[in-house]
Protein backbone atom coordinates (compact mmCIF):
# COMPACT_ATOMS: atom_id res chain seq x y z
CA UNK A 1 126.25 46.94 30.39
CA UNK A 2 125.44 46.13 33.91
CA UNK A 3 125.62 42.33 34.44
CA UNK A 4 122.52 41.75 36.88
CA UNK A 5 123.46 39.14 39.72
CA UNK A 6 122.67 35.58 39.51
CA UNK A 7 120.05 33.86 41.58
CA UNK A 8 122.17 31.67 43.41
CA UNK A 9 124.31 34.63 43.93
CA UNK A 10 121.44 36.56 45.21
CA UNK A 11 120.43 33.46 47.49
CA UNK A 12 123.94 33.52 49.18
CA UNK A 13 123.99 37.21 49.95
CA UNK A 14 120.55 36.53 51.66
CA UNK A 15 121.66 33.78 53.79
CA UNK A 16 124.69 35.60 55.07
CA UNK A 17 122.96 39.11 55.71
CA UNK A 18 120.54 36.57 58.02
CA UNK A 19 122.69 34.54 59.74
CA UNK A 20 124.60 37.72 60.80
CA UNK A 21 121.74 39.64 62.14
CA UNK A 22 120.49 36.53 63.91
CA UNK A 23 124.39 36.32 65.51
CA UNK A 24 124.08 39.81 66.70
CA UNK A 25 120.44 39.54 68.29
CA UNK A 26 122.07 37.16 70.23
CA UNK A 27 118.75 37.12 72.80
CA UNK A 28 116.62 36.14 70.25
CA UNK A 29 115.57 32.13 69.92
CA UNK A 30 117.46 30.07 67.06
CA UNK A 31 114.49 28.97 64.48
CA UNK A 32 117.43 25.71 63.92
CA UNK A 33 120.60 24.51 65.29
CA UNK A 34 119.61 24.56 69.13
CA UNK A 35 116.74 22.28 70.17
CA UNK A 36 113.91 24.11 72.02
CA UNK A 37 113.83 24.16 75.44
CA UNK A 38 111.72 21.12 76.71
CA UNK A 39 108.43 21.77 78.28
CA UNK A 40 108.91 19.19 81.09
CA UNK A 41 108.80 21.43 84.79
CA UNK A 42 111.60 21.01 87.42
CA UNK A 43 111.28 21.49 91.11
CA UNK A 44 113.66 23.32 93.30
CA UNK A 45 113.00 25.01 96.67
CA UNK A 46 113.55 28.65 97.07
CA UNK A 47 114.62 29.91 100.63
CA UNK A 48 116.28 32.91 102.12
CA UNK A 49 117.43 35.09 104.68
CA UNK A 50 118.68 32.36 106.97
CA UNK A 51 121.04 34.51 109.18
CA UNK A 52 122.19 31.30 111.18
CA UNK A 53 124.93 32.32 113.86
CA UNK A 54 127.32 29.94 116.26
CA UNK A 55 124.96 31.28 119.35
CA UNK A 56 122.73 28.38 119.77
CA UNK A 57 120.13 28.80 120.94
CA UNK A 58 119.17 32.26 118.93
CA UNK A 59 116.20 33.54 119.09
CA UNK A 60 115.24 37.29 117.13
CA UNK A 61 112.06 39.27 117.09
CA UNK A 62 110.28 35.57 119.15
CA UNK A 63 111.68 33.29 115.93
CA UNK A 64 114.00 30.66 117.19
CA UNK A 65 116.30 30.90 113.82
CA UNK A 66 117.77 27.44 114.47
CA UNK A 67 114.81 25.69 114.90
CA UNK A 68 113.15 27.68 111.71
CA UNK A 69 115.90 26.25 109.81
CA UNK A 70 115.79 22.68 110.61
CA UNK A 71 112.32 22.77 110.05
CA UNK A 72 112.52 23.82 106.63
CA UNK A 73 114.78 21.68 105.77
CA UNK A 74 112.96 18.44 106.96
CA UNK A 75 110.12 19.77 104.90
CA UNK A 76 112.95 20.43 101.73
CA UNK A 77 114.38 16.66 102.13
CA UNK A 78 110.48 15.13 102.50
CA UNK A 79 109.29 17.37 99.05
CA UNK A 80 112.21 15.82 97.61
CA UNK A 81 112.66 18.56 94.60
CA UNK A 82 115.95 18.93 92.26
CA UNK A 83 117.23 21.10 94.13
CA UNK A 84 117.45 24.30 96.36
CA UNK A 85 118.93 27.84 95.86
CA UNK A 86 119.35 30.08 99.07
CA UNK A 87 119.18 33.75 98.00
CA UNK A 88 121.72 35.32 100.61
CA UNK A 89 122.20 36.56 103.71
CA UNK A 90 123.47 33.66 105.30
CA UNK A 91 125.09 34.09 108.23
CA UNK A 92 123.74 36.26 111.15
CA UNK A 93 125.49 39.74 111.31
CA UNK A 94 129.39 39.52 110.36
CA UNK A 95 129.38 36.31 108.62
CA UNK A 96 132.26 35.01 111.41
CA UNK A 97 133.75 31.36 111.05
CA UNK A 98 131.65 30.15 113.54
CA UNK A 99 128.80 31.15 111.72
CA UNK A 100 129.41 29.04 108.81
CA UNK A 101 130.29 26.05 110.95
CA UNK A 102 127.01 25.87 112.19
CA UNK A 103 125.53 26.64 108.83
CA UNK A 104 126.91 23.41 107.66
CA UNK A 105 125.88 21.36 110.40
CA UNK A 106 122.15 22.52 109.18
CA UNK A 107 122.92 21.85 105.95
CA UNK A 108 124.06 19.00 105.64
CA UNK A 109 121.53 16.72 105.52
CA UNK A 110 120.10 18.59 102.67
CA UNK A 111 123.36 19.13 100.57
CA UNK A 112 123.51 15.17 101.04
CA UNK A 113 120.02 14.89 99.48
CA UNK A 114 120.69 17.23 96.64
CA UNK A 115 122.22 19.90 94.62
CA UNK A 116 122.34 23.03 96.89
CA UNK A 117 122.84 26.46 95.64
CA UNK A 118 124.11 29.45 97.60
CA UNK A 119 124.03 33.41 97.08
CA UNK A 120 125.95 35.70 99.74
CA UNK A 121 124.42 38.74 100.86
CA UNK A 122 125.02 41.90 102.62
CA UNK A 123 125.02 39.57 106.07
CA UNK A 124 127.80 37.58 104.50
CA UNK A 125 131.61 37.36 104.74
CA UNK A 126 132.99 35.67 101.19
CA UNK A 127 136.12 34.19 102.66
CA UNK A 128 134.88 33.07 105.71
CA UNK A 129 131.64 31.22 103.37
CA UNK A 130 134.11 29.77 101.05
CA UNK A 131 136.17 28.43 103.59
CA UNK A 132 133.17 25.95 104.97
CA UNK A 133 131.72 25.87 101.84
CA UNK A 134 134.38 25.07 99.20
CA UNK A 135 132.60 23.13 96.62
CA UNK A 136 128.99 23.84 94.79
CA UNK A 137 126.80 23.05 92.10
CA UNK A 138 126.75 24.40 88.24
CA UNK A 139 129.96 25.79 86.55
CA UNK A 140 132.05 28.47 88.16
CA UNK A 141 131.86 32.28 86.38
CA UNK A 142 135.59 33.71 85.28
CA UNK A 143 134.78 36.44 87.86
CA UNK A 144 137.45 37.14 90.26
CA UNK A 145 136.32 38.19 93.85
CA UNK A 146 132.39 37.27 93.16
CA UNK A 147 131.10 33.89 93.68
CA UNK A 148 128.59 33.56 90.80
CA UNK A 149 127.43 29.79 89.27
CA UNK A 150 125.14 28.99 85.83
CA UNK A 151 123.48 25.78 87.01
CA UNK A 152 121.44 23.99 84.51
CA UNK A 153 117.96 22.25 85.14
CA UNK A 154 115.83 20.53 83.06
CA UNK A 155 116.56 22.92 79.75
CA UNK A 156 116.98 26.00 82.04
CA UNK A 157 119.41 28.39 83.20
CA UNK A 158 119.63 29.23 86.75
CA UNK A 159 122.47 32.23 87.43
CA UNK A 160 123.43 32.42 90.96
CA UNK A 161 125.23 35.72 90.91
CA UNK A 162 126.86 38.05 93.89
CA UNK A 163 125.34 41.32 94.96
CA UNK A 164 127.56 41.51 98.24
CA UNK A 165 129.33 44.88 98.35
CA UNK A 166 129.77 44.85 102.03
CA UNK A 167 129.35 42.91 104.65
CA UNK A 168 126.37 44.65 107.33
CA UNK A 169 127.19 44.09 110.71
CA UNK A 170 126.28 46.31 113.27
CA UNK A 171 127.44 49.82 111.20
CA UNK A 172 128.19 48.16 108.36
CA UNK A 173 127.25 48.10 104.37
CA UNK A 174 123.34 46.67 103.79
CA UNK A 175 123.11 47.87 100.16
CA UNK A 176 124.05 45.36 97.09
CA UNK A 177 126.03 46.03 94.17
CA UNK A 178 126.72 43.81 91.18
CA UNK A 179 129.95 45.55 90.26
CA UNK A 180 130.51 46.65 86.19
CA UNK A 181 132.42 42.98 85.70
CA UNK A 182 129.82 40.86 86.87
CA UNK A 183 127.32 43.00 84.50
CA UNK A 184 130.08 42.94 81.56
CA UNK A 185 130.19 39.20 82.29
CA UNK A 186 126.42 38.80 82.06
CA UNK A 187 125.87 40.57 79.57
CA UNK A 188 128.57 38.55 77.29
CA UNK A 189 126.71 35.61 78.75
CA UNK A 190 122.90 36.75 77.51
CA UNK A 191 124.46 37.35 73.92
CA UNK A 192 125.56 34.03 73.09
CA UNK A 193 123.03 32.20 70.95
CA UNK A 194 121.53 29.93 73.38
CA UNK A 195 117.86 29.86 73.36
CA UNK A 196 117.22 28.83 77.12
CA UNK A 197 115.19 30.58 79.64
CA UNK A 198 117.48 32.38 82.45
CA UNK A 199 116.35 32.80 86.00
CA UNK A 200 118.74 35.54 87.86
CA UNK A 201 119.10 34.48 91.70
CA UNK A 202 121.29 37.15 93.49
CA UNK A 203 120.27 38.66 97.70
CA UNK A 204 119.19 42.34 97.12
CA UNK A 205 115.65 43.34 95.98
CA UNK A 206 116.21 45.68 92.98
CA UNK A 207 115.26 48.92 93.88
CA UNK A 208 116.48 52.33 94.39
CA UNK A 209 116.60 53.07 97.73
CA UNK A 210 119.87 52.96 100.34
CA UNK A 211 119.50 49.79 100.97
CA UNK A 212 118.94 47.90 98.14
CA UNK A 213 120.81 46.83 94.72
CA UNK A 214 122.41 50.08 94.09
CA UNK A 215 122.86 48.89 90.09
CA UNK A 216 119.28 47.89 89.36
CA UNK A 217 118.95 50.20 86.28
CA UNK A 218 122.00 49.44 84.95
CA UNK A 219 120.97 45.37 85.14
CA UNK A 220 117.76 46.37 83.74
CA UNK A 221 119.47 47.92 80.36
CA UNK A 222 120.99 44.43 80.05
CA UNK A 223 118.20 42.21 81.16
CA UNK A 224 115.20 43.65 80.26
CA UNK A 225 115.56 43.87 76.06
CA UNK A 226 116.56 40.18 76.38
CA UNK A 227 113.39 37.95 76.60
CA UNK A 228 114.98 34.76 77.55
CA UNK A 229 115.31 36.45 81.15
CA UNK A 230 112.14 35.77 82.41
CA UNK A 231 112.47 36.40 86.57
CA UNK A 232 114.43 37.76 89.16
CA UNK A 233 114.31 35.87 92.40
CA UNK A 234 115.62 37.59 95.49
CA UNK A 235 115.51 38.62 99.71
CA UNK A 236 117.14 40.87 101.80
CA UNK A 237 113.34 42.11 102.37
CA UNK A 238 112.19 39.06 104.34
CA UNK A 239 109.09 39.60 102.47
CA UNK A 240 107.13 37.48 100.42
CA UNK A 241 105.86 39.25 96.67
CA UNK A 242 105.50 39.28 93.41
CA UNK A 243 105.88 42.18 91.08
CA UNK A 244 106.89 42.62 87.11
CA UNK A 245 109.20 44.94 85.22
CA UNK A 246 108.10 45.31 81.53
CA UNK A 247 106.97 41.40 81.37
CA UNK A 248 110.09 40.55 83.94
CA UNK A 249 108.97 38.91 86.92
CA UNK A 250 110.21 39.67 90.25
CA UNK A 251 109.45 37.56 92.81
CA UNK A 252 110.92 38.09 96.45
CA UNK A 253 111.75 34.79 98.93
CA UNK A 254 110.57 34.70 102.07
CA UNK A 255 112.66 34.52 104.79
CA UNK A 256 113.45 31.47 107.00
CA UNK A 257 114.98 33.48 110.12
CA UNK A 258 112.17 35.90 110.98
CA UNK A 259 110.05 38.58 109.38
CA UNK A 260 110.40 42.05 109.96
CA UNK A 261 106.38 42.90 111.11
CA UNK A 262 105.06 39.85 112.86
CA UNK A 263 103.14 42.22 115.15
CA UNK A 264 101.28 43.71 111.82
CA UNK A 265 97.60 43.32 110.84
CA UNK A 266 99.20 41.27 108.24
CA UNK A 267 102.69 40.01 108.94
CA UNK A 268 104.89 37.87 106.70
CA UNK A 269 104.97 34.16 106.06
CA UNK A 270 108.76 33.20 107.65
CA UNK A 271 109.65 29.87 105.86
CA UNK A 272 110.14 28.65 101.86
CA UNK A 273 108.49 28.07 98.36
CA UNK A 274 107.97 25.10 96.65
CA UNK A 275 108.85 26.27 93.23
CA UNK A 276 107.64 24.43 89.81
CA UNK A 277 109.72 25.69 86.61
CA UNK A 278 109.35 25.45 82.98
CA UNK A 279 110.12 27.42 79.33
CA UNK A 280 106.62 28.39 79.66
CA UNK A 281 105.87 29.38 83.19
CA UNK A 282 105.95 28.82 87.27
CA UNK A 283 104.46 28.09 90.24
CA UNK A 284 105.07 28.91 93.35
CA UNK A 285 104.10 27.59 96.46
CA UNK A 286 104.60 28.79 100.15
CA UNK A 287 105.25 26.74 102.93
CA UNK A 288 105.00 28.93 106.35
CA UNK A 289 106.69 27.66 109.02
CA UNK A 290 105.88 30.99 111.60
CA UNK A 291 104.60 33.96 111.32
CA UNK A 292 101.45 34.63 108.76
CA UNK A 293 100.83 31.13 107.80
CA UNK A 294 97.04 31.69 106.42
CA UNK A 295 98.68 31.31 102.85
CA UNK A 296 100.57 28.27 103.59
CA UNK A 297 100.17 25.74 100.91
CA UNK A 298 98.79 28.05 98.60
CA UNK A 299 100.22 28.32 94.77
CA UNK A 300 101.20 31.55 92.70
CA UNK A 301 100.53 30.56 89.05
CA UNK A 302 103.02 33.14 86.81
CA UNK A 303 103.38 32.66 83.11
CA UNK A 304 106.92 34.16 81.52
CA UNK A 305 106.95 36.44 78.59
């Protein structure tokens, strides 16, 4: 005679056949045991493309890239938000010593006002960065050779990762890479249950031409199946957009140096965005300090998937 199972029995085998297909979702939210992100917004300013250089003064395509700089961040210090993350592409050409010397002297008014946040990109030199630059926000990433930070804000995730493969002087490397460790490490990262949004900060727009992130669709087969990634923010264009990927959102910083088409019908803004975050949503707002400044002040309202 078969001996049917008991209810309790039944009840057990239940629980456990749940709990370990909720484990191995890993993206998906936690109905208990984590608290839900909290709906309160958090404000950090978004910048990028500063290309600063030792030459002082320095002035490219009619921008004066010192005097950009300082500008924005007078206006940075007076919005007084949680924080800022610069998106790359620090330094000028080579990313030399010098480079980074005077980078801090901008700086440093700002990284005495708050939490600043730093990507390199293709402009960049990674020894020569860390040298000036030896301490930052947010917990460090077990990644050796890649300088890549989780920073935490108001009950969300901000990744600062590293798409330098190269640095792009004159002849050299402009395209991006990630590297299979950083996207082994991020994907480990995205599995564990942990119900937070996640914003991914890193210098090259994901694309697939030369000179752009030459591992976009292997970033997307991580990101994109995991809903609690709900934008990519990025440069290396010195435009200013928005786009989406399947519900993603990718927006693209302005630069702060100098635009690429300020002789255009419609050139782009040079300068930074004001950038309101929450589980829910975000908005973004530019503030021009040169070229197309007719949409300064005005806010991008985006709601996350």
């Amino acid at each position: 005679m078969l001996r049917m199972p008991r209810r309790r029995e039944c009840l057990k085998a239940i629980l456990l056949v749940w709990l370990c297909a909720v484990w191995l979702a890993g993206c998906a939210r936690l109905p208990f045991g984590r608290p839900k992100p909290p709906e309160k917004a958090v404000r950090w300013a978004l910048l990028s493309d500063l290309h600063v250089s030792e030459k002082v003064p320095d002035v490219v395509r009619g921008f004066d890239i010192h005097a950009n700089l300082d500008k924005v961040v007078a206006e940075i210090i007076a919005a007084k938000p949680d924080g800022a993350i610069i998106t790359g592409d620090l330094a000028r050409n080579e990313g030399l010593p010098g480079d980074y010397v005077m980078l801090r002297k901008h700086l440093e008014p700002l990284m005495a006002a708050m939490p600043v946040a730093m990507a390199l990109g293709n402009h960049d030199h990674r020894v020569n960065f860390l040298k000036q630059f030896p301490a930052h926000p947010g917990e460090a990433a077990p990644l050796k050779g890649k300088h890549v930070r989780i920073i935490e804000s108001g009950g969300l995730r901000f990744f600062i990762m590293d798409s330098l493969m190269g640095t792009g002087g004159p002849g050299g490397i402009g395209a991006g890479l990630l590297g299979q460790e950083q996207r082994q490490w991020l994907a480990k990262e995205l599995a564990k249950p942990d119900p937070r949004p996640v914003f991914l900060f890193f210098h090259h727009d994901p694309g697939e031409r030369d000179g752009e992130l030459h591992d976009t669709e292997l970033l997307y087969k991580i990101i994109l199946p995991c809903k609690k990634v709900k934008a990519i923010f990025y440069g290396h264009s010195h435009d200013y957009a928005f786009d989406k990927k399947d519900g993603l959102h990718l927006i693209n910083i302005p630069a702060v140096a100098y635009n690429f088409d300020d002789k255009t019908r419609e050139p782009m803004p040079v300068g930074w965005v004001e950038a309101k975050l929450s589980a829910r949503g975000g908005e973004f707002t530019l503030r021009a300090v040169g070229g197309n400044v007719r949409d300064s002040a005005k806010t991008v309202s985006l709601v996350w998937r």
